[in-house]
C-alpha atoms as a PDB file:
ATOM      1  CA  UNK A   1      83.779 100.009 106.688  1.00  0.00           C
ATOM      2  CA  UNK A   2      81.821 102.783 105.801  1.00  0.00           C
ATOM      3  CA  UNK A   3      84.153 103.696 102.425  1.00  0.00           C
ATOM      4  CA  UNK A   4      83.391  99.912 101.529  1.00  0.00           C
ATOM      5  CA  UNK A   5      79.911 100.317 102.018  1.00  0.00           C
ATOM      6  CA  UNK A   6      79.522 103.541  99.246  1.00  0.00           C
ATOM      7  CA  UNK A   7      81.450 102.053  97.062  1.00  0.00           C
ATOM      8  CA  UNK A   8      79.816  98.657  96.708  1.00  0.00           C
ATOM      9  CA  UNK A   9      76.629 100.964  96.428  1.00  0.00           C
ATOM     10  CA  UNK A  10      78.118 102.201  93.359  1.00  0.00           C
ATOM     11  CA  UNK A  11      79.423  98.975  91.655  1.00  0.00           C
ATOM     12  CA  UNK A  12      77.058  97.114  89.497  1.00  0.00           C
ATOM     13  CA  UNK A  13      74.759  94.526  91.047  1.00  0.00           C
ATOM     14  CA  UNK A  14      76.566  91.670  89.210  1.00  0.00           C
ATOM     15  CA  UNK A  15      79.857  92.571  90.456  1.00  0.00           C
ATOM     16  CA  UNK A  16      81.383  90.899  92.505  1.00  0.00           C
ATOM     17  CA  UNK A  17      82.853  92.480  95.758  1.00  0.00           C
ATOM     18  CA  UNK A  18      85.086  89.623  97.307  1.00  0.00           C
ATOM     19  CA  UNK A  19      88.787  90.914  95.772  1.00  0.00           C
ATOM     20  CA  UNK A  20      87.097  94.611  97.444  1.00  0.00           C
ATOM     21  CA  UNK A  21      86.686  92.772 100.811  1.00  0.00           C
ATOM     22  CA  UNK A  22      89.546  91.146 100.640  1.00  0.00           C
ATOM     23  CA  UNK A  23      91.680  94.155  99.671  1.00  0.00           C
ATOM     24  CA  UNK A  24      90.461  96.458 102.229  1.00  0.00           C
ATOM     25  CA  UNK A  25      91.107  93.461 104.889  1.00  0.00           C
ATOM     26  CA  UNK A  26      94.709  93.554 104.115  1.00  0.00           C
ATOM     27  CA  UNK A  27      95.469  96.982 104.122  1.00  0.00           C
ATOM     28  CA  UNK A  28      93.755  97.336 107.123  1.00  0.00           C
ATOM     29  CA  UNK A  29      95.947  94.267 108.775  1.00  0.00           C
ATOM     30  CA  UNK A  30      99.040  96.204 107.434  1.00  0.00           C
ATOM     31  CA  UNK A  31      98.099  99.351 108.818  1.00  0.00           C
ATOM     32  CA  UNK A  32      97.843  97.594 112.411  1.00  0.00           C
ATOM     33  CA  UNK A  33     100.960  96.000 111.923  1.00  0.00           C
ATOM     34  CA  UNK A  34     103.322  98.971 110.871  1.00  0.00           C
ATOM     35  CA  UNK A  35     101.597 102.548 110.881  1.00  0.00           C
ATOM     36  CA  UNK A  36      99.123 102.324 113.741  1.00  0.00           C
ATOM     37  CA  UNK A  37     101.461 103.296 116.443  1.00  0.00           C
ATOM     38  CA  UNK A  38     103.157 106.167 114.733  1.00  0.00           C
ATOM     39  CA  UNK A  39     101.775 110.027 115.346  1.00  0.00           C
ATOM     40  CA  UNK A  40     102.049 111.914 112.359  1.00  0.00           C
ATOM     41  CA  UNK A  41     103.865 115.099 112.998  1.00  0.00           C
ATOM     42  CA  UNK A  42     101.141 117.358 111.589  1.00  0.00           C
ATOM     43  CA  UNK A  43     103.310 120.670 112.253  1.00  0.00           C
ATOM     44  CA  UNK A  44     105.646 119.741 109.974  1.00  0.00           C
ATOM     45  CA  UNK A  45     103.809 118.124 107.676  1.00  0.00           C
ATOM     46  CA  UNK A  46     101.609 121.516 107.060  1.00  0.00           C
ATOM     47  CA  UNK A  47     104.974 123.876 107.018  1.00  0.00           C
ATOM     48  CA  UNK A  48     106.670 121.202 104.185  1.00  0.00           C
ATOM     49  CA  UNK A  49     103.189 121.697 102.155  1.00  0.00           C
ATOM     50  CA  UNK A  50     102.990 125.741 102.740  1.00  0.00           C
ATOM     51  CA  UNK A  51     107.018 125.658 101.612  1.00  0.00           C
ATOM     52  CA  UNK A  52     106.291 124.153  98.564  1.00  0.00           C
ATOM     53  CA  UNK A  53     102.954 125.914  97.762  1.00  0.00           C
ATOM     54  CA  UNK A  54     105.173 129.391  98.182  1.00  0.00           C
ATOM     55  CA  UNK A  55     108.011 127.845  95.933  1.00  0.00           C
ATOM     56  CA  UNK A  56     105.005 127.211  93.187  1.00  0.00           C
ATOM     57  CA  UNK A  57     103.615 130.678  93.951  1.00  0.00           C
ATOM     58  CA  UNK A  58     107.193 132.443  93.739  1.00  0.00           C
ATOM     59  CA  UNK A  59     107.615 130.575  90.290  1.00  0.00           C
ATOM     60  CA  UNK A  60     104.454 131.086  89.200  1.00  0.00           C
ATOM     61  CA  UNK A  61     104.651 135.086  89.765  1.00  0.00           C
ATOM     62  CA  UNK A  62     108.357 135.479  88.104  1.00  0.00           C
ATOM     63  CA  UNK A  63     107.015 133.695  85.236  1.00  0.00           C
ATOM     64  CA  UNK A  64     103.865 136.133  84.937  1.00  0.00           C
ATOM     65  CA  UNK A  65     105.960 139.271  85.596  1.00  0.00           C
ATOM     66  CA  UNK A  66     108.584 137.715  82.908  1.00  0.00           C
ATOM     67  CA  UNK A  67     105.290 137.450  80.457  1.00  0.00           C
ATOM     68  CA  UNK A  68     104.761 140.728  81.168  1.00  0.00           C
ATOM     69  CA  UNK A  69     107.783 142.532  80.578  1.00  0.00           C
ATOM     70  CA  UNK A  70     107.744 140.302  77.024  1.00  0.00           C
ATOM     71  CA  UNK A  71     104.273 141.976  76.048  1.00  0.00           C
ATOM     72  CA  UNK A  72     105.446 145.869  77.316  1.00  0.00           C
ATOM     73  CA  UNK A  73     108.764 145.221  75.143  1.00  0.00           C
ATOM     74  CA  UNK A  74     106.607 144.292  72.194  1.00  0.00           C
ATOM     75  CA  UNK A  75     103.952 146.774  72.494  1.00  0.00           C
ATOM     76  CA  UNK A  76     107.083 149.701  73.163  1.00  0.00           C
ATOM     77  CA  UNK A  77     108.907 148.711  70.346  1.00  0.00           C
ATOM     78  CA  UNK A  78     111.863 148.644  72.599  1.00  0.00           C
ATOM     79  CA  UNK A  79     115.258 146.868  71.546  1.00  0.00           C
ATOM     80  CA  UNK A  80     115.106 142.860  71.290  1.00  0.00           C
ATOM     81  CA  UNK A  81     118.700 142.651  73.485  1.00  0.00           C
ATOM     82  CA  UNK A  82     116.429 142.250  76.846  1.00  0.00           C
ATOM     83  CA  UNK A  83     116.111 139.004  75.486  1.00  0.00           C
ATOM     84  CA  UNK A  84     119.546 138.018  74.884  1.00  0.00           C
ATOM     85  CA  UNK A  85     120.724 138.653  78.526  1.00  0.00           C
ATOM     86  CA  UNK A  86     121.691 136.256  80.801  1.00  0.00           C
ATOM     87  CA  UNK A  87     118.872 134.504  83.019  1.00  0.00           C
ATOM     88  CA  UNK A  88     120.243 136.137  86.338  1.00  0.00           C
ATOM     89  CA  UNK A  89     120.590 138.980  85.110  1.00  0.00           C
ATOM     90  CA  UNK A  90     116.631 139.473  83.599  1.00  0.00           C
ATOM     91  CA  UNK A  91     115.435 137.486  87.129  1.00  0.00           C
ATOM     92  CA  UNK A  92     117.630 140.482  88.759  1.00  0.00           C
ATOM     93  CA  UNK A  93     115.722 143.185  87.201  1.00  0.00           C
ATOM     94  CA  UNK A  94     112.265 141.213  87.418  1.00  0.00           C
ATOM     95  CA  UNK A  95     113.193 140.831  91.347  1.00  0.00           C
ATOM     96  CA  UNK A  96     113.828 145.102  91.692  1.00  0.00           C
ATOM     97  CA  UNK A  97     110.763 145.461  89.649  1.00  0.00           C
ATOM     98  CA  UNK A  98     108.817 143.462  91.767  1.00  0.00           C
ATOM     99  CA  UNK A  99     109.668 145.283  94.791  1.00  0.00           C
END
């Protein structure tokens, strides 16, 4: 009741809050009805989140260290043919670079 409350504070005066009302009504019958016996299982819930923030972070990392290899093969003057190799093969050599 309390999330109705601030946000009828913040609605104009000459609006009218009866579709609010009787929104929040029904989702709060059909939470009764079908989600108010069920425990969330918050142990799995948090390990499904950190598995995908580590994918992102993983992803995010080989795509920096790929920027950077780019920019030192550039700056070196090195040959262009690191760029026509195969995708597992440059991930391969990123990876042993990495570690």
């Amino acid at each position: 009741m309390l999330t109705l409350v601030v946000m009828v504070m913040q609605l104009d005066h000459s609006a009218s809050v009866e579709s609010l009302e009787k929104m929040t009504i029904y989702f709060r019958q059909l939470y009764n009805i079908f989600l108010a016996h069920e425990k969330p299982d918050c142990v799995s819930l948090l390990t499904n989140h950190t598995r995908t923030l580590m994918a992102a972070t993983a992803s995010i990392t080989l795509d920096v260290s790929a920027l950077k290899i780019s920019m030192q093969v550039r700056t070196t003057s090195c040959s262009v043919s690191v760029f026509s190799m195969p995708f597992p093969t440059c991930f391969n050599i990123l990876e042993n670079t990495r570690n």
